[in-house]
N, C-alpha and C. Protein backbone atom coordinates (compact mmCIF):
# COMPACT_ATOMS: atom_id res chain seq x y z
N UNK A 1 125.57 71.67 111.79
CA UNK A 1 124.93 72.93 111.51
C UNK A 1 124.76 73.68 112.83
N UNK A 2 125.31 74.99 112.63
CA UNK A 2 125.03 75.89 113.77
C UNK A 2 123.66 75.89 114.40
N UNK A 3 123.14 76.60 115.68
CA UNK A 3 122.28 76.94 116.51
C UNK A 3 121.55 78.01 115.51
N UNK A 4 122.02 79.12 114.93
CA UNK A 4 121.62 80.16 114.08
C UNK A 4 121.32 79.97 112.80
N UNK A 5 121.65 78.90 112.27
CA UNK A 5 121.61 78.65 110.91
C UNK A 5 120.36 77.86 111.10
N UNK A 6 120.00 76.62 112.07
CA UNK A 6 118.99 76.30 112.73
C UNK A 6 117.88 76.86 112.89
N UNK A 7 117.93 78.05 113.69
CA UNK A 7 116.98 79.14 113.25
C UNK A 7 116.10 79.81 112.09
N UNK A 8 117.55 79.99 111.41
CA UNK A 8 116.60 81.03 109.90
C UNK A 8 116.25 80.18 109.40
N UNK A 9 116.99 79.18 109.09
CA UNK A 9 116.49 77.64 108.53
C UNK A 9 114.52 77.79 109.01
N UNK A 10 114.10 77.27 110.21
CA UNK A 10 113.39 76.78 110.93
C UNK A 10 112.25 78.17 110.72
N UNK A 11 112.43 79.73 110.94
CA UNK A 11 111.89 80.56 110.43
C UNK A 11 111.56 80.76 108.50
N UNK A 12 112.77 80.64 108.28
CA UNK A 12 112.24 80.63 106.57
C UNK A 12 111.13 79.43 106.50
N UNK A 13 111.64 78.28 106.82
CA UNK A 13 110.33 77.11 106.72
C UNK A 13 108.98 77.64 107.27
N UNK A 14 108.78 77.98 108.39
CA UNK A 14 107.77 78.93 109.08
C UNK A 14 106.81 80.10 108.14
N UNK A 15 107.63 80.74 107.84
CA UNK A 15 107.55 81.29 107.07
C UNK A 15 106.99 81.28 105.49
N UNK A 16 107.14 80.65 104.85
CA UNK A 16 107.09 79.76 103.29
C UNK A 16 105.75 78.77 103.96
N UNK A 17 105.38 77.95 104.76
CA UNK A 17 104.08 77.12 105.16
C UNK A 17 103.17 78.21 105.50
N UNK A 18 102.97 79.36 106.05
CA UNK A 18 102.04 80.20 106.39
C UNK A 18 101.20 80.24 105.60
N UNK A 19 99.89 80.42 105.58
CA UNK A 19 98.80 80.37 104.59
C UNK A 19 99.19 81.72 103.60
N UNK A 20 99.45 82.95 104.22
CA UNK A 20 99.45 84.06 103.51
C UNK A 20 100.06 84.21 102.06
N UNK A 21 101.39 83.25 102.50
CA UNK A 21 102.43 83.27 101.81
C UNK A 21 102.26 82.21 100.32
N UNK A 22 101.54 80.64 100.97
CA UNK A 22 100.76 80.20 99.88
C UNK A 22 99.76 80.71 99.25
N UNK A 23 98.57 81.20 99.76
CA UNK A 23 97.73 82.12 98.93
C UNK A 23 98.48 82.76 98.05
N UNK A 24 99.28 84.26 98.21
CA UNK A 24 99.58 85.01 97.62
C UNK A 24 100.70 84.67 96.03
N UNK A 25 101.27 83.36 96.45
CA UNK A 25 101.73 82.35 95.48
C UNK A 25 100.88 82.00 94.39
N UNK A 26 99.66 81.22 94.54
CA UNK A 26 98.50 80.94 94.10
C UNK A 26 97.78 81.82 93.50
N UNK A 27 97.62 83.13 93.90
CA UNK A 27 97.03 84.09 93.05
C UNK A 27 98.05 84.75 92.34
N UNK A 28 99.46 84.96 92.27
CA UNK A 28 100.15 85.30 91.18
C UNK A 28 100.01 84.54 89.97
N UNK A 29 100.22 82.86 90.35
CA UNK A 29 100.01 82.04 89.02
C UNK A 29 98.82 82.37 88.68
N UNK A 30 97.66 82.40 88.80
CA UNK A 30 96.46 82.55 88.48
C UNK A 30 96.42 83.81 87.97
N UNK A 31 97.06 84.93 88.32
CA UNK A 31 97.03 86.07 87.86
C UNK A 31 97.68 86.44 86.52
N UNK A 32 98.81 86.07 86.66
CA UNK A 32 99.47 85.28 85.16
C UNK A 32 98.59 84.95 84.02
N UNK A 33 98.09 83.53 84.52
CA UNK A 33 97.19 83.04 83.64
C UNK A 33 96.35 83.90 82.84
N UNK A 34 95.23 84.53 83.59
CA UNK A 34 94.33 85.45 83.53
C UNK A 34 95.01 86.56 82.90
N UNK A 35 95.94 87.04 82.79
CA UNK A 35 96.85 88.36 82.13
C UNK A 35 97.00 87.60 80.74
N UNK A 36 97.03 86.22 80.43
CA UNK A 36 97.63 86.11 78.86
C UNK A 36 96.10 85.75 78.68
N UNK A 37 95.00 85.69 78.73
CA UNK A 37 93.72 85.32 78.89
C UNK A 37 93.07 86.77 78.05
N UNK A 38 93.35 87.97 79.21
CA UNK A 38 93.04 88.95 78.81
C UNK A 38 93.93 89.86 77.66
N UNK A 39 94.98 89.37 77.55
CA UNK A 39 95.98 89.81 76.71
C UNK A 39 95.45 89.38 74.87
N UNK A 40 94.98 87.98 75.39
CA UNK A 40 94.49 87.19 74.11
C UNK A 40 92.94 87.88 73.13
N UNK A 41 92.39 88.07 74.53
CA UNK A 41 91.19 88.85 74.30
C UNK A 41 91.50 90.13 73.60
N UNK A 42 92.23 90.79 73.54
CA UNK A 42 92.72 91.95 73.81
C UNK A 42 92.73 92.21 72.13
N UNK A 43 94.11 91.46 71.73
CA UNK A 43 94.80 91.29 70.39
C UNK A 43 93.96 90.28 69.72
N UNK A 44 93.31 89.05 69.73
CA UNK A 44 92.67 88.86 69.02
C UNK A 44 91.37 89.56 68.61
N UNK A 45 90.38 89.87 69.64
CA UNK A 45 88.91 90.66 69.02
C UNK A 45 89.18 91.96 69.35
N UNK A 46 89.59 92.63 70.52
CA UNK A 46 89.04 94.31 70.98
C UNK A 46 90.33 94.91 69.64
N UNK A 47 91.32 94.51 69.29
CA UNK A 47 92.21 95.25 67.89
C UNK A 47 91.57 95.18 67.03
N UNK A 48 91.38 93.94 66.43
CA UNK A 48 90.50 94.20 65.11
C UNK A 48 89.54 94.57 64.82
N UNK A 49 88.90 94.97 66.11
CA UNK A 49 87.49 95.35 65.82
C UNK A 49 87.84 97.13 65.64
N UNK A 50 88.87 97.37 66.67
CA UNK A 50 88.97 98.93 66.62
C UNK A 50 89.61 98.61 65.33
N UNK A 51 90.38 98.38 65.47
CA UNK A 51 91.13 98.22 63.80
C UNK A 51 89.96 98.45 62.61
N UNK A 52 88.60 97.98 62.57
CA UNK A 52 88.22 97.73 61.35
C UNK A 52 87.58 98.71 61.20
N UNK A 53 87.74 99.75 62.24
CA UNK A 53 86.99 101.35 62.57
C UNK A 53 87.74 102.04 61.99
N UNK A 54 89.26 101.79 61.71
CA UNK A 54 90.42 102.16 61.19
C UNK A 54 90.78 101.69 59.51
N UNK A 55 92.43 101.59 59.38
CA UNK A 55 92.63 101.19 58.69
C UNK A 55 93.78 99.95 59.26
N UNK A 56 93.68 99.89 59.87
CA UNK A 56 94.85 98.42 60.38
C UNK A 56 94.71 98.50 62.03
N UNK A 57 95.45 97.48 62.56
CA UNK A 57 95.39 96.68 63.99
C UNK A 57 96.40 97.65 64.51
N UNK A 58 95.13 97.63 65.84
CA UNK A 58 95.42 98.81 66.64
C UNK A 58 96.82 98.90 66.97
N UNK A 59 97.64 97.61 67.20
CA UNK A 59 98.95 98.13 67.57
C UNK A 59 100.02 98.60 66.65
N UNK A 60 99.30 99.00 65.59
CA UNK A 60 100.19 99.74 64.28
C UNK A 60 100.11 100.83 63.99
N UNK A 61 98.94 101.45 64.99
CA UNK A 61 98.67 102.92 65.27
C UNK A 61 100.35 103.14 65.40
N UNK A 62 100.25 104.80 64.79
CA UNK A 62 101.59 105.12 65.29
C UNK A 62 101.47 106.64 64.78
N UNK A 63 102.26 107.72 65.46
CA UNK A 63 102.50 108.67 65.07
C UNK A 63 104.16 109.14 64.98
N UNK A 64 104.16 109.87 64.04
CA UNK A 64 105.63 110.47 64.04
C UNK A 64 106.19 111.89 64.77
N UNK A 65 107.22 111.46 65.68
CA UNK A 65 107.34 112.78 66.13
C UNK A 65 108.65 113.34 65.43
N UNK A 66 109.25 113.00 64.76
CA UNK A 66 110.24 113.65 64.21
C UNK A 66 109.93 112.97 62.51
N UNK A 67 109.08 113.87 61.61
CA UNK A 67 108.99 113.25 60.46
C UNK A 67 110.31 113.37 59.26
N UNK A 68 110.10 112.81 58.10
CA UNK A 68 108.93 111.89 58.04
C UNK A 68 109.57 110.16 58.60
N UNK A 69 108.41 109.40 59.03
CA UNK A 69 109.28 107.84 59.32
C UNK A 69 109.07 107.37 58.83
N UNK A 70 109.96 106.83 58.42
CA UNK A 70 109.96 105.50 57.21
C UNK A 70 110.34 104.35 57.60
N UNK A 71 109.56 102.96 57.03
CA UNK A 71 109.97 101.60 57.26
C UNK A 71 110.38 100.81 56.10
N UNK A 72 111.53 99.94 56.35
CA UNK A 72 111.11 98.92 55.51
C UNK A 72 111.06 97.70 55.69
N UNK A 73 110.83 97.04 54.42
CA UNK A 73 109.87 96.11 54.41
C UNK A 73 109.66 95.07 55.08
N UNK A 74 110.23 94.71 56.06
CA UNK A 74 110.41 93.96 57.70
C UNK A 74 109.34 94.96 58.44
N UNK A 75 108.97 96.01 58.39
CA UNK A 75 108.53 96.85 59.51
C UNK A 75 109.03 97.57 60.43
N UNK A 76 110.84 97.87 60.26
CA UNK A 76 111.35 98.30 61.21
C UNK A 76 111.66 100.10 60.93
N UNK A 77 111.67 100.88 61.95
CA UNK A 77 111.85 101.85 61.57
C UNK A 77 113.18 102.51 61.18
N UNK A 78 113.12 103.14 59.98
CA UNK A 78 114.86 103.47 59.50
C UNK A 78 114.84 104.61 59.65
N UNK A 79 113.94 105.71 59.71
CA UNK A 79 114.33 107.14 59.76
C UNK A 79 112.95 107.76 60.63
N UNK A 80 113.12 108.58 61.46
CA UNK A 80 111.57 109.61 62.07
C UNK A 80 111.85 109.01 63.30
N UNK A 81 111.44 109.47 64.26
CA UNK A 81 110.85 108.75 65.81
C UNK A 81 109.05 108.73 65.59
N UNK A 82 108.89 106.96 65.98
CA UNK A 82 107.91 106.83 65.47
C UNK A 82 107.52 107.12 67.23
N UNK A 83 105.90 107.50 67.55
CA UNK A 83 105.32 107.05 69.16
C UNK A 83 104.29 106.13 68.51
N UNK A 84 104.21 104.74 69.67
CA UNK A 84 103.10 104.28 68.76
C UNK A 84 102.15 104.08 70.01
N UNK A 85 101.25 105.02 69.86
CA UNK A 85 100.18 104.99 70.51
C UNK A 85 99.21 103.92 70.60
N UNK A 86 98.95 103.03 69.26
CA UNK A 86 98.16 102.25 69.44
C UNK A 86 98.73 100.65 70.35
N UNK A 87 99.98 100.62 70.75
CA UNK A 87 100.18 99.99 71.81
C UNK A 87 99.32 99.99 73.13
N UNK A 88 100.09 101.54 73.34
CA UNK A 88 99.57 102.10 74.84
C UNK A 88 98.25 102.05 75.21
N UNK A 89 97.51 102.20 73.89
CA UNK A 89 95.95 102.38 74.14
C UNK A 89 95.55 100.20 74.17
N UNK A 90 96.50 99.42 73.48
CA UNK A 90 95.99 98.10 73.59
C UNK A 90 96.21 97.76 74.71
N UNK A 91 97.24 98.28 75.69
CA UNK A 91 97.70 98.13 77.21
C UNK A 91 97.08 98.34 78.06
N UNK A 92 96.31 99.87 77.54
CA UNK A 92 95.15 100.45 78.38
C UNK A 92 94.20 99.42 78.49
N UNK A 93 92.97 99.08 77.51
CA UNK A 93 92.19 98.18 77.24
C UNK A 93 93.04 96.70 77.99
N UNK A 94 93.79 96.41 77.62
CA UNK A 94 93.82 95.35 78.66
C UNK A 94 93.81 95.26 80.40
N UNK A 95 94.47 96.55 80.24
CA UNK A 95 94.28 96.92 81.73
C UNK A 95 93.16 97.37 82.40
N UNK A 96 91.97 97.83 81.87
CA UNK A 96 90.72 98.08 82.24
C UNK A 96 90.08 96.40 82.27
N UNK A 97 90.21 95.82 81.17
CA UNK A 97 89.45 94.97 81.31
C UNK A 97 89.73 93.83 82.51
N UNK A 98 91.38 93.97 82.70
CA UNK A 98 91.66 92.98 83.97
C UNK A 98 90.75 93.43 85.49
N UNK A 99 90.95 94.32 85.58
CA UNK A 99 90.70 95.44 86.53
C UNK A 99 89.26 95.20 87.13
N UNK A 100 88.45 95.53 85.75
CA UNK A 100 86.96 95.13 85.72
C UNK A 100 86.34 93.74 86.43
N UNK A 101 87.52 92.94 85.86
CA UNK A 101 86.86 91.25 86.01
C UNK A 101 87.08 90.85 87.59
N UNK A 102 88.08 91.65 87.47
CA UNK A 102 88.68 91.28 89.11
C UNK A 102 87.72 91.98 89.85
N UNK A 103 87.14 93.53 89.68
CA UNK A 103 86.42 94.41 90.53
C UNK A 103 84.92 93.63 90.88
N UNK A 104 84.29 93.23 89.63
CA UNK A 104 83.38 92.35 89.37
C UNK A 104 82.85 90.94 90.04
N UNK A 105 83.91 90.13 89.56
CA UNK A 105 84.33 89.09 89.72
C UNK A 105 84.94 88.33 91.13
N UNK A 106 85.47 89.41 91.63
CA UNK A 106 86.16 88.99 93.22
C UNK A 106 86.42 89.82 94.10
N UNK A 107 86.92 91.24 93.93
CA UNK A 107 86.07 92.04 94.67
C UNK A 107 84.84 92.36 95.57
N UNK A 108 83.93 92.79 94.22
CA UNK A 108 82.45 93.18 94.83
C UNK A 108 81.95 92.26 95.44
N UNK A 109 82.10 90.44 94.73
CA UNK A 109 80.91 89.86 96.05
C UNK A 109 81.67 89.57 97.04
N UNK A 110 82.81 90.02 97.08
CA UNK A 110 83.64 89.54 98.76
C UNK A 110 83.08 90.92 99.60
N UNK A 111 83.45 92.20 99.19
CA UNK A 111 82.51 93.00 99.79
C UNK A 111 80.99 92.70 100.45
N UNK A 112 80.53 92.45 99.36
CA UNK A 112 79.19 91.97 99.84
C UNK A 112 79.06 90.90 100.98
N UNK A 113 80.06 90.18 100.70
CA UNK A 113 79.83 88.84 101.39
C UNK A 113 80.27 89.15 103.32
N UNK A 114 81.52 90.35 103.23
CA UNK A 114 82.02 90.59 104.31
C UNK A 114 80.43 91.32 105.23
N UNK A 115 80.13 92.00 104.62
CA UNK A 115 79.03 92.97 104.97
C UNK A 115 77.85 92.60 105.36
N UNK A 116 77.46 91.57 104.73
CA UNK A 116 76.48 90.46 105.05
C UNK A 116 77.18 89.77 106.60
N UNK A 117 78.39 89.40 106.66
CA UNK A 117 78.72 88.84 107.78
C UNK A 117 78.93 89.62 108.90
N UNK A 118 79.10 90.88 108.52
CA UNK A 118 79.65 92.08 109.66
C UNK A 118 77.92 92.43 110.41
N UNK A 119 76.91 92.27 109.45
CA UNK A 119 75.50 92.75 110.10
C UNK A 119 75.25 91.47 110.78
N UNK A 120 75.18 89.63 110.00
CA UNK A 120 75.24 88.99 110.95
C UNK A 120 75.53 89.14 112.20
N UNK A 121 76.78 89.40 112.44
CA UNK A 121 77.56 89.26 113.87
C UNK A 121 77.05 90.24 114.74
N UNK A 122 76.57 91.35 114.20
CA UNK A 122 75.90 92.80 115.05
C UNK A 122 74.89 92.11 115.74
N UNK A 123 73.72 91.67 114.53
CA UNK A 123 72.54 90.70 115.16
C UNK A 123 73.18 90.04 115.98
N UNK A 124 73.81 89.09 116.20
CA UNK A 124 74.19 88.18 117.04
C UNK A 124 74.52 88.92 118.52
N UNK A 125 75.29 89.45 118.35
CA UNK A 125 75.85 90.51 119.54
C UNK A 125 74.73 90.85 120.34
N UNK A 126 73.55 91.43 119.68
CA UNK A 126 72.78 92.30 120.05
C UNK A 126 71.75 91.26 120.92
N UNK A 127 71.46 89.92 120.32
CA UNK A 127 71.19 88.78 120.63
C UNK A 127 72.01 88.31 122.07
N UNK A 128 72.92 88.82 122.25
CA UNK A 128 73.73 87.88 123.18
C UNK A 128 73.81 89.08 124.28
N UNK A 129 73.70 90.17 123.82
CA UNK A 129 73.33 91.10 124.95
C UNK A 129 72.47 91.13 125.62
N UNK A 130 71.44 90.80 124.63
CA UNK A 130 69.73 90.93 125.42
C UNK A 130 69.93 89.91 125.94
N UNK A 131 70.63 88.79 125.88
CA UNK A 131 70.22 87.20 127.10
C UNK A 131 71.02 87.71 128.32
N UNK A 132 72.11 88.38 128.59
CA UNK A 132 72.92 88.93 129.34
C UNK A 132 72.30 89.71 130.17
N UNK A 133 71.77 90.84 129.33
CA UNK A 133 70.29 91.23 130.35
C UNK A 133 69.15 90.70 131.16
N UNK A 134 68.89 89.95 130.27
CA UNK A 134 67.53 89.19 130.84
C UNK A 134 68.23 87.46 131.90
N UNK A 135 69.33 87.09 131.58
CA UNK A 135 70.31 86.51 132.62
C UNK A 135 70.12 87.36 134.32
N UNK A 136 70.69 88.21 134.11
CA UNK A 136 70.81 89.23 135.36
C UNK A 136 70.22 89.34 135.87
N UNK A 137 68.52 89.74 135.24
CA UNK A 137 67.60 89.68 135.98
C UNK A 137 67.11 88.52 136.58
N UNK A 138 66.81 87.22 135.96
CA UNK A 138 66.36 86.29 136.86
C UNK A 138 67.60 85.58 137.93
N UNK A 139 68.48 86.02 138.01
CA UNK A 139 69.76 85.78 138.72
C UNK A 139 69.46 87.10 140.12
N UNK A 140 68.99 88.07 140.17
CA UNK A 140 68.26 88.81 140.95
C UNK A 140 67.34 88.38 141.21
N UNK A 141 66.63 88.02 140.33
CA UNK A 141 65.16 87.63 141.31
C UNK A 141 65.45 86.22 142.21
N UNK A 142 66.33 85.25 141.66
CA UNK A 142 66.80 84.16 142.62
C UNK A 142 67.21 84.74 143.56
N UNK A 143 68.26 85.88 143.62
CA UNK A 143 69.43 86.25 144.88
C UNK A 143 68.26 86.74 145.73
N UNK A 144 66.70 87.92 144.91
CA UNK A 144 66.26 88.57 146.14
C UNK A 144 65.06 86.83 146.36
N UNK A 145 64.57 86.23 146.03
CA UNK A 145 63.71 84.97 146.76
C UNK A 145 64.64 84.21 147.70
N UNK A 146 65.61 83.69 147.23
CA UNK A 146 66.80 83.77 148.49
C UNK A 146 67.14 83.93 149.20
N UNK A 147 66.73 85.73 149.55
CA UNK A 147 67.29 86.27 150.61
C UNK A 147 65.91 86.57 151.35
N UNK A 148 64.57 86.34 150.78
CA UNK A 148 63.73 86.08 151.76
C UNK A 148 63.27 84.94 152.01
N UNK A 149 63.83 84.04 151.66
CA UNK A 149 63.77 82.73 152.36
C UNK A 149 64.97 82.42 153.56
N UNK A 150 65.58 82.99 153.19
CA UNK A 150 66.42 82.86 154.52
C UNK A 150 65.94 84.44 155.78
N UNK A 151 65.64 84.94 155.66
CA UNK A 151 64.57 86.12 156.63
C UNK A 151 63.49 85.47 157.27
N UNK A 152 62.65 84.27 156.35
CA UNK A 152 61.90 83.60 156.82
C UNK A 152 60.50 84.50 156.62
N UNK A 153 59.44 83.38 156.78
CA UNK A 153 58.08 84.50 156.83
C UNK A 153 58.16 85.61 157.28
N UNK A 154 57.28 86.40 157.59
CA UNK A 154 57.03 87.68 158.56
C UNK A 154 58.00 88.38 158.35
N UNK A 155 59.48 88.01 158.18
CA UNK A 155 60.60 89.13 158.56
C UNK A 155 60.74 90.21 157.86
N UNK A 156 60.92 91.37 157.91
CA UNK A 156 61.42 92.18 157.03
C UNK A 156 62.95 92.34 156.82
N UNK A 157 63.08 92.81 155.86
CA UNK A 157 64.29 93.41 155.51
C UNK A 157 64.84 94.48 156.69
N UNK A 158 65.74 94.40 157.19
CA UNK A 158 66.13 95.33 158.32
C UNK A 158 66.81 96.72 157.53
């Protein structure tokens, strides 16, 4: 095997072990998951419930834009352009609700949590300044007792 092939080899591996790259792996599957989760939610209770506000499950909403449309008895359409809105709107609803859980759910307290740590560290800082200060000074007051101990009694400062 070449010197170069060695390389991308040795970079792709590099590459693929990086934490970023596993994380972002890890939250797709999980994200997945959570999408047929909320998908389930979706079509089993939030349809039928709008549905029962209606007359059938929401994803059978439909309007015709070229009437009239007709189906048969499979459900497929043979004549009209049907739009079926009550898809788009079950897509919507799923998509708010992912959105939400995530905003909720993993979002906001990471916010919180960063923010909490960002004022920590200020305190701290502010903490480590004031010893820096108060360092200096008794590091002066050694340098000036110091320098009148070596002047000796009586002497002044010239």
């Amino acid at each position: 095997m070449s010197k170069e092939k060695e390389s991308v080899l040795e970079g792709f591996k590099a590459f693929l072990t990086r934490g970023n790259v596993i994380d972002l792996a890890v939250a797709v599957v999980i994200g997945a998951a959570f999408t047929n989760v909320v998908n389930s939610l979706v079509k089993g209770v939030i349809n039928p419930v709008v549905g029962a506000f209606g007359t059938k499950d929401l994803d059978r909403y439909t309007s015709c834009l070229q009437a009239p449309c007709k189906t048969n008895a499979a459900g497929e359409v043979v004549s009209g352009i049907p739009i079926m809105w009550g898809t788009v709107l079950s897509s919507t609803l799923s998509f708010l609700i992912t959105a939400a859980v995530v905003y909720f759910l993993m979002v906001l307290p990471m916010a919180k949590y960063l923010a909490r740590r960002a004022r920590q560290q200020a305190v701290k800082e502010q903490v480590e300044e004031v010893l820096e200060v108060s360092e200096l000074e008794v590091l002066k007051e050694i340098r000036d007792a110091l320098l009148a101990q070596q002047r000796g009694p009586g002497r002044s400062a010239p």
